[in-house]
Protein backbone atom coordinates (compact mmCIF):
# COMPACT_ATOMS: atom_id res chain seq x y z
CA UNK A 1 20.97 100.75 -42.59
CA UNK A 2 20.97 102.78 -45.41
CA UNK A 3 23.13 106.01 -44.24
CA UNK A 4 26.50 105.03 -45.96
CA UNK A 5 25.28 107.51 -48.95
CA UNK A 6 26.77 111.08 -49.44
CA UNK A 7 23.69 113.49 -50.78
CA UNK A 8 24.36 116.73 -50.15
CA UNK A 9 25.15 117.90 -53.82
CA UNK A 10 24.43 121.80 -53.43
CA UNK A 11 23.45 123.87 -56.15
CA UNK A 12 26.13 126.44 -55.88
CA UNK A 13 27.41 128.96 -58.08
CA UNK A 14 29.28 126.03 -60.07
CA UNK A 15 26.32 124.35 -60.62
CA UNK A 16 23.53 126.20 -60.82
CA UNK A 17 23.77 128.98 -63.87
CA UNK A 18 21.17 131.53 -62.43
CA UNK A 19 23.13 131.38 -58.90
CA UNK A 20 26.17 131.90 -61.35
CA UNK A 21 24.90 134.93 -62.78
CA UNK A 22 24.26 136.03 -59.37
CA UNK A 23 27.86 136.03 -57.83
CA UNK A 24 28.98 138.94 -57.23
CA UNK A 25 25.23 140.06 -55.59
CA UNK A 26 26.29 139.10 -52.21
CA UNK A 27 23.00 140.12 -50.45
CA UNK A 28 21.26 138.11 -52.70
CA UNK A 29 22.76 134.92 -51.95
CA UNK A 30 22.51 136.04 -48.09
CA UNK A 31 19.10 135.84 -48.41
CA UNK A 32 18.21 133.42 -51.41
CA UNK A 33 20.65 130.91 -51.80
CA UNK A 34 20.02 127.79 -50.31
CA UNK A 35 16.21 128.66 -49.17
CA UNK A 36 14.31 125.91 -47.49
CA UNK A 37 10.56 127.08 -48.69
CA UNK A 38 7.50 126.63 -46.41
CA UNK A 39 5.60 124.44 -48.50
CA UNK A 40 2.33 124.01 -46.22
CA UNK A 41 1.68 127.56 -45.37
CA UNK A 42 4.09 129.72 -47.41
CA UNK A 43 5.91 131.31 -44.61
CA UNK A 44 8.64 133.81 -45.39
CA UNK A 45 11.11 131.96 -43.33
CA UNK A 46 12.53 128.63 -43.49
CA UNK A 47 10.57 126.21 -41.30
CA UNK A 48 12.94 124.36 -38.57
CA UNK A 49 12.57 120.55 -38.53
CA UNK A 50 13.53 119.51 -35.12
CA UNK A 51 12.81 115.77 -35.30
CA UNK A 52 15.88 113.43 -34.81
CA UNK A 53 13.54 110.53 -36.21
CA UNK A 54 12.02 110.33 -39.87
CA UNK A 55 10.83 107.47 -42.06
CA UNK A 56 13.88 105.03 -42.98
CA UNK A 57 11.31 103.76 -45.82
CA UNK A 58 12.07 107.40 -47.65
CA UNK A 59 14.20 107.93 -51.10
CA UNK A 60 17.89 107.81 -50.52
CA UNK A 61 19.26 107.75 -47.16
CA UNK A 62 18.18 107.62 -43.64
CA UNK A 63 17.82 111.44 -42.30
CA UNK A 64 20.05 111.78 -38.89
CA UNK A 65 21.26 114.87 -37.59
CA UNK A 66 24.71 113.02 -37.34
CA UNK A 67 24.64 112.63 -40.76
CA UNK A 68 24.36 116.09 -41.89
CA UNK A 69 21.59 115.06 -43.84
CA UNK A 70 18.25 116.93 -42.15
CA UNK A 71 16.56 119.17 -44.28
CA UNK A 72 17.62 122.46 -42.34
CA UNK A 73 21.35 121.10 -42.15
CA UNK A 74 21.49 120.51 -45.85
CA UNK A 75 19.60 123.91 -46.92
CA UNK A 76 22.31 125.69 -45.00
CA UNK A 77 24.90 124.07 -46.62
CA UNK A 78 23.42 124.80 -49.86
CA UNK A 79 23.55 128.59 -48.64
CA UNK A 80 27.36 128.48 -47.65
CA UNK A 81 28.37 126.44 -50.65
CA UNK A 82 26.85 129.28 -52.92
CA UNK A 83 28.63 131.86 -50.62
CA UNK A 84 32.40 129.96 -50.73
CA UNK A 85 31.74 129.46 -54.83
CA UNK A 86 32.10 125.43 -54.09
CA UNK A 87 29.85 122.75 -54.84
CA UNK A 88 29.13 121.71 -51.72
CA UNK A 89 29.48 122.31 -47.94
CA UNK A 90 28.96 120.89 -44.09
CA UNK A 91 27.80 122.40 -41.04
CA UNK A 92 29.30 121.31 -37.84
CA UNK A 93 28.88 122.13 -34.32
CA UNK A 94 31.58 124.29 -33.81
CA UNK A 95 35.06 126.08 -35.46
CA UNK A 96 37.20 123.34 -34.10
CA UNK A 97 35.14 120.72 -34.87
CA UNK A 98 35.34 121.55 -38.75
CA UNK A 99 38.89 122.40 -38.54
CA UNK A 100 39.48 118.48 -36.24
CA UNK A 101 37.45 116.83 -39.03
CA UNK A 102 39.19 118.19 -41.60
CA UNK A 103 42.53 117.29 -40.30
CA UNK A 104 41.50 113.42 -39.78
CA UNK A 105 39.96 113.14 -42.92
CA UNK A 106 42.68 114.47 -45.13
CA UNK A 107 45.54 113.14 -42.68
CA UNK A 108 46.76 109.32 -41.27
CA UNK A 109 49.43 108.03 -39.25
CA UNK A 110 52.85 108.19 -41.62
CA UNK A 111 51.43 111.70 -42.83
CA UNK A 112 53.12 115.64 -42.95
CA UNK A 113 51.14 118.29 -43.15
CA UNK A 114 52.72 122.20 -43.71
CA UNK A 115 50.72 124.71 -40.99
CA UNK A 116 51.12 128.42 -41.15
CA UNK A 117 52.76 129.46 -37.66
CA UNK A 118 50.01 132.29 -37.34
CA UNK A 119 47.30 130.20 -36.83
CA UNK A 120 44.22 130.46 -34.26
CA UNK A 121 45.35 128.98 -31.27
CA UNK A 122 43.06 126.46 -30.51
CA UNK A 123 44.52 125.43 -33.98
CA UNK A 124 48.30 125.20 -33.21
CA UNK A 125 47.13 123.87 -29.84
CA UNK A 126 45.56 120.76 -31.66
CA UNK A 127 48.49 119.99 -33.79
CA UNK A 128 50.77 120.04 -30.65
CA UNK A 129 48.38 118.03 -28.67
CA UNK A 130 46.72 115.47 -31.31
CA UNK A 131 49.11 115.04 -34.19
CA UNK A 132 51.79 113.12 -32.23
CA UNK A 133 49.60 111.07 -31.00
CA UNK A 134 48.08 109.77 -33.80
CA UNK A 135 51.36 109.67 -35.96
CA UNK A 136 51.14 112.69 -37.97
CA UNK A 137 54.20 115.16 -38.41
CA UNK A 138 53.78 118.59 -39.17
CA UNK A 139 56.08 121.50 -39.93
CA UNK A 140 55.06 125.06 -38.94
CA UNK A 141 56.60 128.13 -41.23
CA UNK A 142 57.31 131.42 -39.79
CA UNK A 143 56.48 132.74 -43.51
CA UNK A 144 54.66 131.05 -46.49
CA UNK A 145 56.20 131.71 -49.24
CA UNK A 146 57.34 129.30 -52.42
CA UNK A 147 60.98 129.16 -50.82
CA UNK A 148 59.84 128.26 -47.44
CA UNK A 149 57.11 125.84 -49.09
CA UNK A 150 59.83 123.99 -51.07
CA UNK A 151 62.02 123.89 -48.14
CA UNK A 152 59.02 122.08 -46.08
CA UNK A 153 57.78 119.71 -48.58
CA UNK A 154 58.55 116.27 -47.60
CA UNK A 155 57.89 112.96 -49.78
CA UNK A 156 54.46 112.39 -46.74
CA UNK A 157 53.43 115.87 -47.00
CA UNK A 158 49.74 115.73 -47.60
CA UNK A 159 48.30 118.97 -46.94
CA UNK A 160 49.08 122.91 -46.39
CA UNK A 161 47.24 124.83 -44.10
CA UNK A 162 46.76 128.37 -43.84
CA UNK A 163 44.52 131.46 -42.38
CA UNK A 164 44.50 134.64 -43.74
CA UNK A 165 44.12 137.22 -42.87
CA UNK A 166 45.83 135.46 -39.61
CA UNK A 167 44.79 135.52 -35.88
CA UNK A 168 45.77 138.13 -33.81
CA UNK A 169 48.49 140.14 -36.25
CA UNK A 170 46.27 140.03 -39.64
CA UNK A 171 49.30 139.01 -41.58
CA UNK A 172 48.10 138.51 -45.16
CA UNK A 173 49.53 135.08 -47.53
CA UNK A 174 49.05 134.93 -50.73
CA UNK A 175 46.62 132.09 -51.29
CA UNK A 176 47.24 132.15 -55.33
CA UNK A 177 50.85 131.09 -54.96
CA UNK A 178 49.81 128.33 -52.29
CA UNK A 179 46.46 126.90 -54.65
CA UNK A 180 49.44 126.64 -57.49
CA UNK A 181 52.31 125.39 -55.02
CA UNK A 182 49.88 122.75 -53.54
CA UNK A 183 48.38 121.45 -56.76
CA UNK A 184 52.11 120.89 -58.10
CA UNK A 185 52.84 118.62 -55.60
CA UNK A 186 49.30 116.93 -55.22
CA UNK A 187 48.78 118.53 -52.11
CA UNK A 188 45.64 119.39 -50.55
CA UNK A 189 45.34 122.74 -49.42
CA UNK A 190 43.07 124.33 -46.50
CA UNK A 191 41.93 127.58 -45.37
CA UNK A 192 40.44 128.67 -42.16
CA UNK A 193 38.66 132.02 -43.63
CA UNK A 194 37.06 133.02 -40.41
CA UNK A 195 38.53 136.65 -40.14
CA UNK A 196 38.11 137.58 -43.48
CA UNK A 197 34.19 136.11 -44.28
CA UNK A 198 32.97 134.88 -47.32
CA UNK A 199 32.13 138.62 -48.10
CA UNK A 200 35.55 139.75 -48.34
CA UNK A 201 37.43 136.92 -49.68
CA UNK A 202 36.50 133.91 -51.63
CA UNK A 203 39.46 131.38 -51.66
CA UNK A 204 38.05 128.70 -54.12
CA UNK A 205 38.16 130.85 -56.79
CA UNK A 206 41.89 130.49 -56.40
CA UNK A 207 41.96 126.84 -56.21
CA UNK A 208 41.84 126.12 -52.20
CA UNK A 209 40.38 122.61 -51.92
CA UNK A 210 38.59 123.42 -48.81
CA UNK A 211 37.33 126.99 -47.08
CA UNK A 212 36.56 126.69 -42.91
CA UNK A 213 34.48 128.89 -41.23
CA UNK A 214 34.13 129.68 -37.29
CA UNK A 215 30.18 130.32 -37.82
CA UNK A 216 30.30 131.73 -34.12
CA UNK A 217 32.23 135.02 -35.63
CA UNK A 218 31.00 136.40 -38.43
CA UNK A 219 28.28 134.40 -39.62
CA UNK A 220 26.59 134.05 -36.61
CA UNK A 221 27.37 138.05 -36.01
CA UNK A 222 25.43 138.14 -32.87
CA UNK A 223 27.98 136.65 -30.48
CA UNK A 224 24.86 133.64 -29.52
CA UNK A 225 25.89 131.27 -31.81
CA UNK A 226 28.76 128.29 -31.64
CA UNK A 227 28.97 126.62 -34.97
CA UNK A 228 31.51 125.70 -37.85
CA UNK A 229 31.44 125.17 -41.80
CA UNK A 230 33.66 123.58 -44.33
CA UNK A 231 32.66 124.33 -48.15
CA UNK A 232 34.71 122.23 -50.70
CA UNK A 233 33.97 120.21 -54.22
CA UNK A 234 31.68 117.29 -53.96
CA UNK A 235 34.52 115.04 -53.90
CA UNK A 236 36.33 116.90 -50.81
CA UNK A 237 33.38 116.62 -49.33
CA UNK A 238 32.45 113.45 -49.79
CA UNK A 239 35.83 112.52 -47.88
CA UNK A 240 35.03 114.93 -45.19
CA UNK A 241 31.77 113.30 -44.68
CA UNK A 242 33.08 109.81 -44.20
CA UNK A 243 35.23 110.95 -41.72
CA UNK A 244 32.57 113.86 -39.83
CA UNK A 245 29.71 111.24 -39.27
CA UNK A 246 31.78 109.93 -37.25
CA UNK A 247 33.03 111.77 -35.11
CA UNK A 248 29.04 113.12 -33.94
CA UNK A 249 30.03 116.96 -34.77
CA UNK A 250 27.13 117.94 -35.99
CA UNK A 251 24.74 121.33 -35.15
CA UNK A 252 21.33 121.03 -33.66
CA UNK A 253 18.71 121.86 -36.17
CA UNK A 254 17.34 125.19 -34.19
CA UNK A 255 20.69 126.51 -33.95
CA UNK A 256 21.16 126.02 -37.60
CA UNK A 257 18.03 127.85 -38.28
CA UNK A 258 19.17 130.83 -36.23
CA UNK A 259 22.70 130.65 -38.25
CA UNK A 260 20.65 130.62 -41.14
CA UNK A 261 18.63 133.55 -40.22
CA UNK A 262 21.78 135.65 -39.35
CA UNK A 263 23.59 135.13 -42.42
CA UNK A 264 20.56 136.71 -44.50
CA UNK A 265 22.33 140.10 -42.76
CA UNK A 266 25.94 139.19 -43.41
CA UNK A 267 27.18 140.77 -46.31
CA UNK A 268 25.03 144.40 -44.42
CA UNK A 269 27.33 143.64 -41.51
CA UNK A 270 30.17 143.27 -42.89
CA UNK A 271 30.54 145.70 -45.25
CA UNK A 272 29.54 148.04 -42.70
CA UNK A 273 31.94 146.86 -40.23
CA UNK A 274 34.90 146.81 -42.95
CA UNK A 275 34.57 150.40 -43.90
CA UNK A 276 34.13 151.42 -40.68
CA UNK A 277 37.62 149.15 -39.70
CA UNK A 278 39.58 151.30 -42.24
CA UNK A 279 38.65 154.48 -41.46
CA UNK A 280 39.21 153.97 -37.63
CA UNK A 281 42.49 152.34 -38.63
CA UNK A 282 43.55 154.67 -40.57
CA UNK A 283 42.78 157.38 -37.38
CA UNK A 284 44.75 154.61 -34.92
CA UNK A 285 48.07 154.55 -37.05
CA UNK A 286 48.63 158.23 -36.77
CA UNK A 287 47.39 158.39 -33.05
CA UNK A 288 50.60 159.01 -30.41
CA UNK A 289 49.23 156.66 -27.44
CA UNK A 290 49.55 153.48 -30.15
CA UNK A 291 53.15 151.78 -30.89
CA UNK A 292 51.51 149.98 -33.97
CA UNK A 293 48.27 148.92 -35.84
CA UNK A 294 47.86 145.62 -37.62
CA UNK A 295 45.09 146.02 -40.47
CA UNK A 296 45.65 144.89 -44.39
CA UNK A 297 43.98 147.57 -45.63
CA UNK A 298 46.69 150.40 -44.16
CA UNK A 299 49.39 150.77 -47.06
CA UNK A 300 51.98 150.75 -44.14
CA UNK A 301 50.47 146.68 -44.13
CA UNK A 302 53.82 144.59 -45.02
CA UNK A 303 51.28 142.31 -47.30
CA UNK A 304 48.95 145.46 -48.24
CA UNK A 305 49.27 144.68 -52.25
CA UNK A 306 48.33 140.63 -51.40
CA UNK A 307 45.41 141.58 -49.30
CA UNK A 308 44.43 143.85 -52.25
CA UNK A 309 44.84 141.46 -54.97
CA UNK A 310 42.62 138.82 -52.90
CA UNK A 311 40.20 140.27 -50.69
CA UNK A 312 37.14 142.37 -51.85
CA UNK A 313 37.61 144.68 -48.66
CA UNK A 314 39.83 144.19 -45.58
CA UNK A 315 37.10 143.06 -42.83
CA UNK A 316 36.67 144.09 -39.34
CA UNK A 317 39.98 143.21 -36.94
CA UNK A 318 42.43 145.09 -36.24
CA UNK A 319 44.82 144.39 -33.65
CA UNK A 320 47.10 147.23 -32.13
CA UNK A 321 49.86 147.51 -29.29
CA UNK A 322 49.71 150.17 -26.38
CA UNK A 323 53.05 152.15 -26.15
CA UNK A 324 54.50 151.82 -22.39
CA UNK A 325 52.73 155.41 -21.05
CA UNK A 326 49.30 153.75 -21.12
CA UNK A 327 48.43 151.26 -18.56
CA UNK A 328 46.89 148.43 -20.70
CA UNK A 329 44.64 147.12 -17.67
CA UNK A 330 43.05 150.87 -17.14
CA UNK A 331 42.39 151.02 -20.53
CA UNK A 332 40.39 148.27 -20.64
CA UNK A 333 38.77 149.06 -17.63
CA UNK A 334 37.53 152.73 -18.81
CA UNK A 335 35.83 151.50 -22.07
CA UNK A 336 32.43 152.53 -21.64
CA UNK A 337 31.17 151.19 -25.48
CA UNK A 338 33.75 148.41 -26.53
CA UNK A 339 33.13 145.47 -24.65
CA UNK A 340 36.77 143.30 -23.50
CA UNK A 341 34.89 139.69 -24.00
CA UNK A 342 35.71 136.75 -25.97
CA UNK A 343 35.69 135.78 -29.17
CA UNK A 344 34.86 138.05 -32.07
CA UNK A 345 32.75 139.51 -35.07
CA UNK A 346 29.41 140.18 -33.07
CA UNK A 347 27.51 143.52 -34.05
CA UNK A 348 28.77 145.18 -30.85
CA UNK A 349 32.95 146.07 -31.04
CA UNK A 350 34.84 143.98 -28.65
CA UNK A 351 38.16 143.90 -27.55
CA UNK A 352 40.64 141.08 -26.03
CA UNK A 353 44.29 140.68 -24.91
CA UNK A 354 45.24 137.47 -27.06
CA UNK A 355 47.91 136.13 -24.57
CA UNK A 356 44.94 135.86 -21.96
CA UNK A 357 42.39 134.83 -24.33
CA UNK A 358 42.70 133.31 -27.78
CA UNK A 359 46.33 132.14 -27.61
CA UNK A 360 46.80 131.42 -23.68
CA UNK A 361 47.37 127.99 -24.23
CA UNK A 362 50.69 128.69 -26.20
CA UNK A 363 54.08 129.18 -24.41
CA UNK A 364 55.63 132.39 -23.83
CA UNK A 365 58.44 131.37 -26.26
CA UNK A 366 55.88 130.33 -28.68
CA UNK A 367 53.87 134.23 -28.51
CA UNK A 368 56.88 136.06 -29.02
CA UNK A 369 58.31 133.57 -32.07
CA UNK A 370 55.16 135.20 -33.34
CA UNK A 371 55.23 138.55 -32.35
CA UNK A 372 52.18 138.63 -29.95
CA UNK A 373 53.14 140.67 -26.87
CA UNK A 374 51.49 141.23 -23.10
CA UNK A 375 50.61 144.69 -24.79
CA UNK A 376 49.04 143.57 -28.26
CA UNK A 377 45.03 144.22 -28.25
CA UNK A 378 43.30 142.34 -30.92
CA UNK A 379 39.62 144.48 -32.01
CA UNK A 380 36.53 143.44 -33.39
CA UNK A 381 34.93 146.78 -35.03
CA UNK A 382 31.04 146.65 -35.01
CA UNK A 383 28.79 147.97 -36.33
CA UNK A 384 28.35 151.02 -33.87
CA UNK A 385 29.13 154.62 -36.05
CA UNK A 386 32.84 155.76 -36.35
CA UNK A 387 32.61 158.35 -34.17
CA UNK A 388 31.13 156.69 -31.15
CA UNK A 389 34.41 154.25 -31.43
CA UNK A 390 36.93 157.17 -31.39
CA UNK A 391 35.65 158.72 -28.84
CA UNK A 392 35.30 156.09 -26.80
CA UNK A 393 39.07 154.84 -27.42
CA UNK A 394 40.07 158.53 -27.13
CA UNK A 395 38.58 158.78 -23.34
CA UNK A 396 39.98 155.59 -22.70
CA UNK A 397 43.46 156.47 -23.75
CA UNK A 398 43.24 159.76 -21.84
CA UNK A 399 42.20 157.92 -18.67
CA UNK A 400 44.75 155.20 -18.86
CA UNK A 401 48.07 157.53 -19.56
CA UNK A 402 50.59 156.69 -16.10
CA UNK A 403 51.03 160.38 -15.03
């Protein structure tokens, strides 16, 4: 068998000088980058190769869906890899499944890794659950900073691992000062970039060795998708791919098409969705029914100056807390436009309680170490106008006040 061959060397924005002149035109690299061309008929779109079975007599490797090697796999790659400014990338089945691989590639028994307390939860959850098992110590910080980094580094310590802007309270960490911190120490460093998309914040081009994506949020954008994407150098992710073959957490080939198709529209999205997020922020800080609003791009934002140094705008969640007059239930209830549902990022606004949802599976004692409360909402702004929003919290808000 020959499949023990790593060939997905991307043209990205490193590599490839008329991609480089094209950085900053994000729509363009929606659309362009990493194009798989219809070379029998000349269709517009990308043609989907669904066959699990080619020739082993072709050039290179075997082609395998497991391997991350099938034409519509490695043409999406080649799109997020231009997108995260990296040379290469990997498309797996799901968020967790890139954030799993990249913890057993980079990690063994004897290892320490340094985790950001605010992390998704299925996140924390897998370091509580999986890390002991397999002999791997971890330290989680409250806040990342160069004192608290210093004070975590041990002589195992591996890897840091951060999210920002972080999952439910959008607390902001300065990814410069970690890149620099990291590479001082021979550290690898990680990012889970979901929230923010590559459209508002590109973390390689402040030296994180590898950028993870939840494809189901933003990327996908139409709440219909479950996917997951690391982007790294070809040497990170030529590691990775030892590792990821694996473990089988690959993405069908249809579904990658349809990823494909919806990040031609992502940079529309979520530019649209970020102004609209700041504006409608902006109105929720100054209403009386809310106790607080969590969103970078309000200069009330404790890390409002990081956010601005590093992100390009400040992306569509917001999470804010009910004060005690307003029944949190009935204000759910009377939404007639934002949806409460799972998950996040779709073109529709939706709305969740985190303790029931993304971060259930931590203890009480571990929410309120991190400041998530029964009463904290986290919000996913689509791309619905302004106006329809307001009103639509404002009738909400009226409905739900305990008389």
């Amino acid at each position: 068998m020959k499949d023990e061959t790593f060939l997905l060397k991307c043209p990205s924005f490193v590599s490839d000088p008329f991609l480089m002149k094209k950085k900053k035109n994000q729509n363009y690299t929606c659309v362009h980058a990493g194009e798989l061309k219809d070379t029998v008929y000349g269709g517009a779109t990308a043609p989907i190769y669904t066959s699990t079975t080619y020739d082993y007599r072709g050039p290179g490797t075997n082609l395998y869906p497991r391997y991350f090697n099938t034409p519509n796999q490695v043409a999406l790659a080649q799109k997020m890899a231009a997108l995260e400014h990296t040379e290469s990338a990997l498309i797996f089945g799901s968020g967790m499944a890139a954030i799993s691989a990249v913890f057993m590639a980079f990690l063994k028994n004897g290892d320490h890794i340094i985790l950001q307390r605010a992390l998704y939860g299925g996140t924390a959850h897998f370091a509580a659950a999986e890390f002991d098992r397999v002999g791997i110590t971890y330290t989680m910080i409250e806040h990342i900073n160069e004192e608290t980094l210093k004070d975590s580094l041990q002589e195992n310590t591996r890897m840091v691992y951060i999210e920002t802007p972080s999952n439910p309270l959008l607390e902001i960490t300065d990814i410069e000062m970690v890149s620099a911190f990291a590479k001082a120490n021979s550290l690898t460093t990680a990012i889970d970039n979901t929230f923010a998309s590559p459209i508002n914040q590109n973390p390689a081009d402040f030296g994180i060795d590898l950028i993870i994506h939840s494809a189901t949020k933003y990327l996908g954008g139409h709440s219909d998708i479950c996917a997951g994407t690391v982007s790294g150098s070809q040497k990170h992710m030529e590691l990775l791919w030892n590792t990821a073959k694996n473990y089988g957490g690959s993405l069908s080939d249809v579904t990658v098409h349809l990823l494909e198709r919806s990040i031609k529209t992502l940079g529309l999205r979520v530019k649209q969705q970020s102004k609209t997020a700041l504006k409608l922020a902006n109105f929720l800080a100054r209403h009386p029914d809310l106790e607080k609003v969590n969103y970078p791009g309000l200069k009330s934002h404790p890390q409002h100056k990081i956010a601005k140094k590093q992100m390009h705008a400040y992306g569509g969640m917001m999470s804010f807390e009910l004060k005690k007059h307003v029944d949190h239930d009935d204000f759910l209830e009377e939404l007639k436009v934002i949806k409460p549902a799972l998950s996040l990022a779709g073109v529709e606004s939706t709305i969740l309680s985190p303790t029931q949802t993304s971060h259930s599976l931590l203890t009480p004692e571990e929410r309120a170490e991190q400041g998530i409360t029964d009463r904290l909402l986290r919000f996913s702004v689509g791309i619905e106008e302004l106006n329809i929003l307001i009103d639509d919290i404002e009738q909400a808000l009226e409905k739900s006040r305990k008389r």
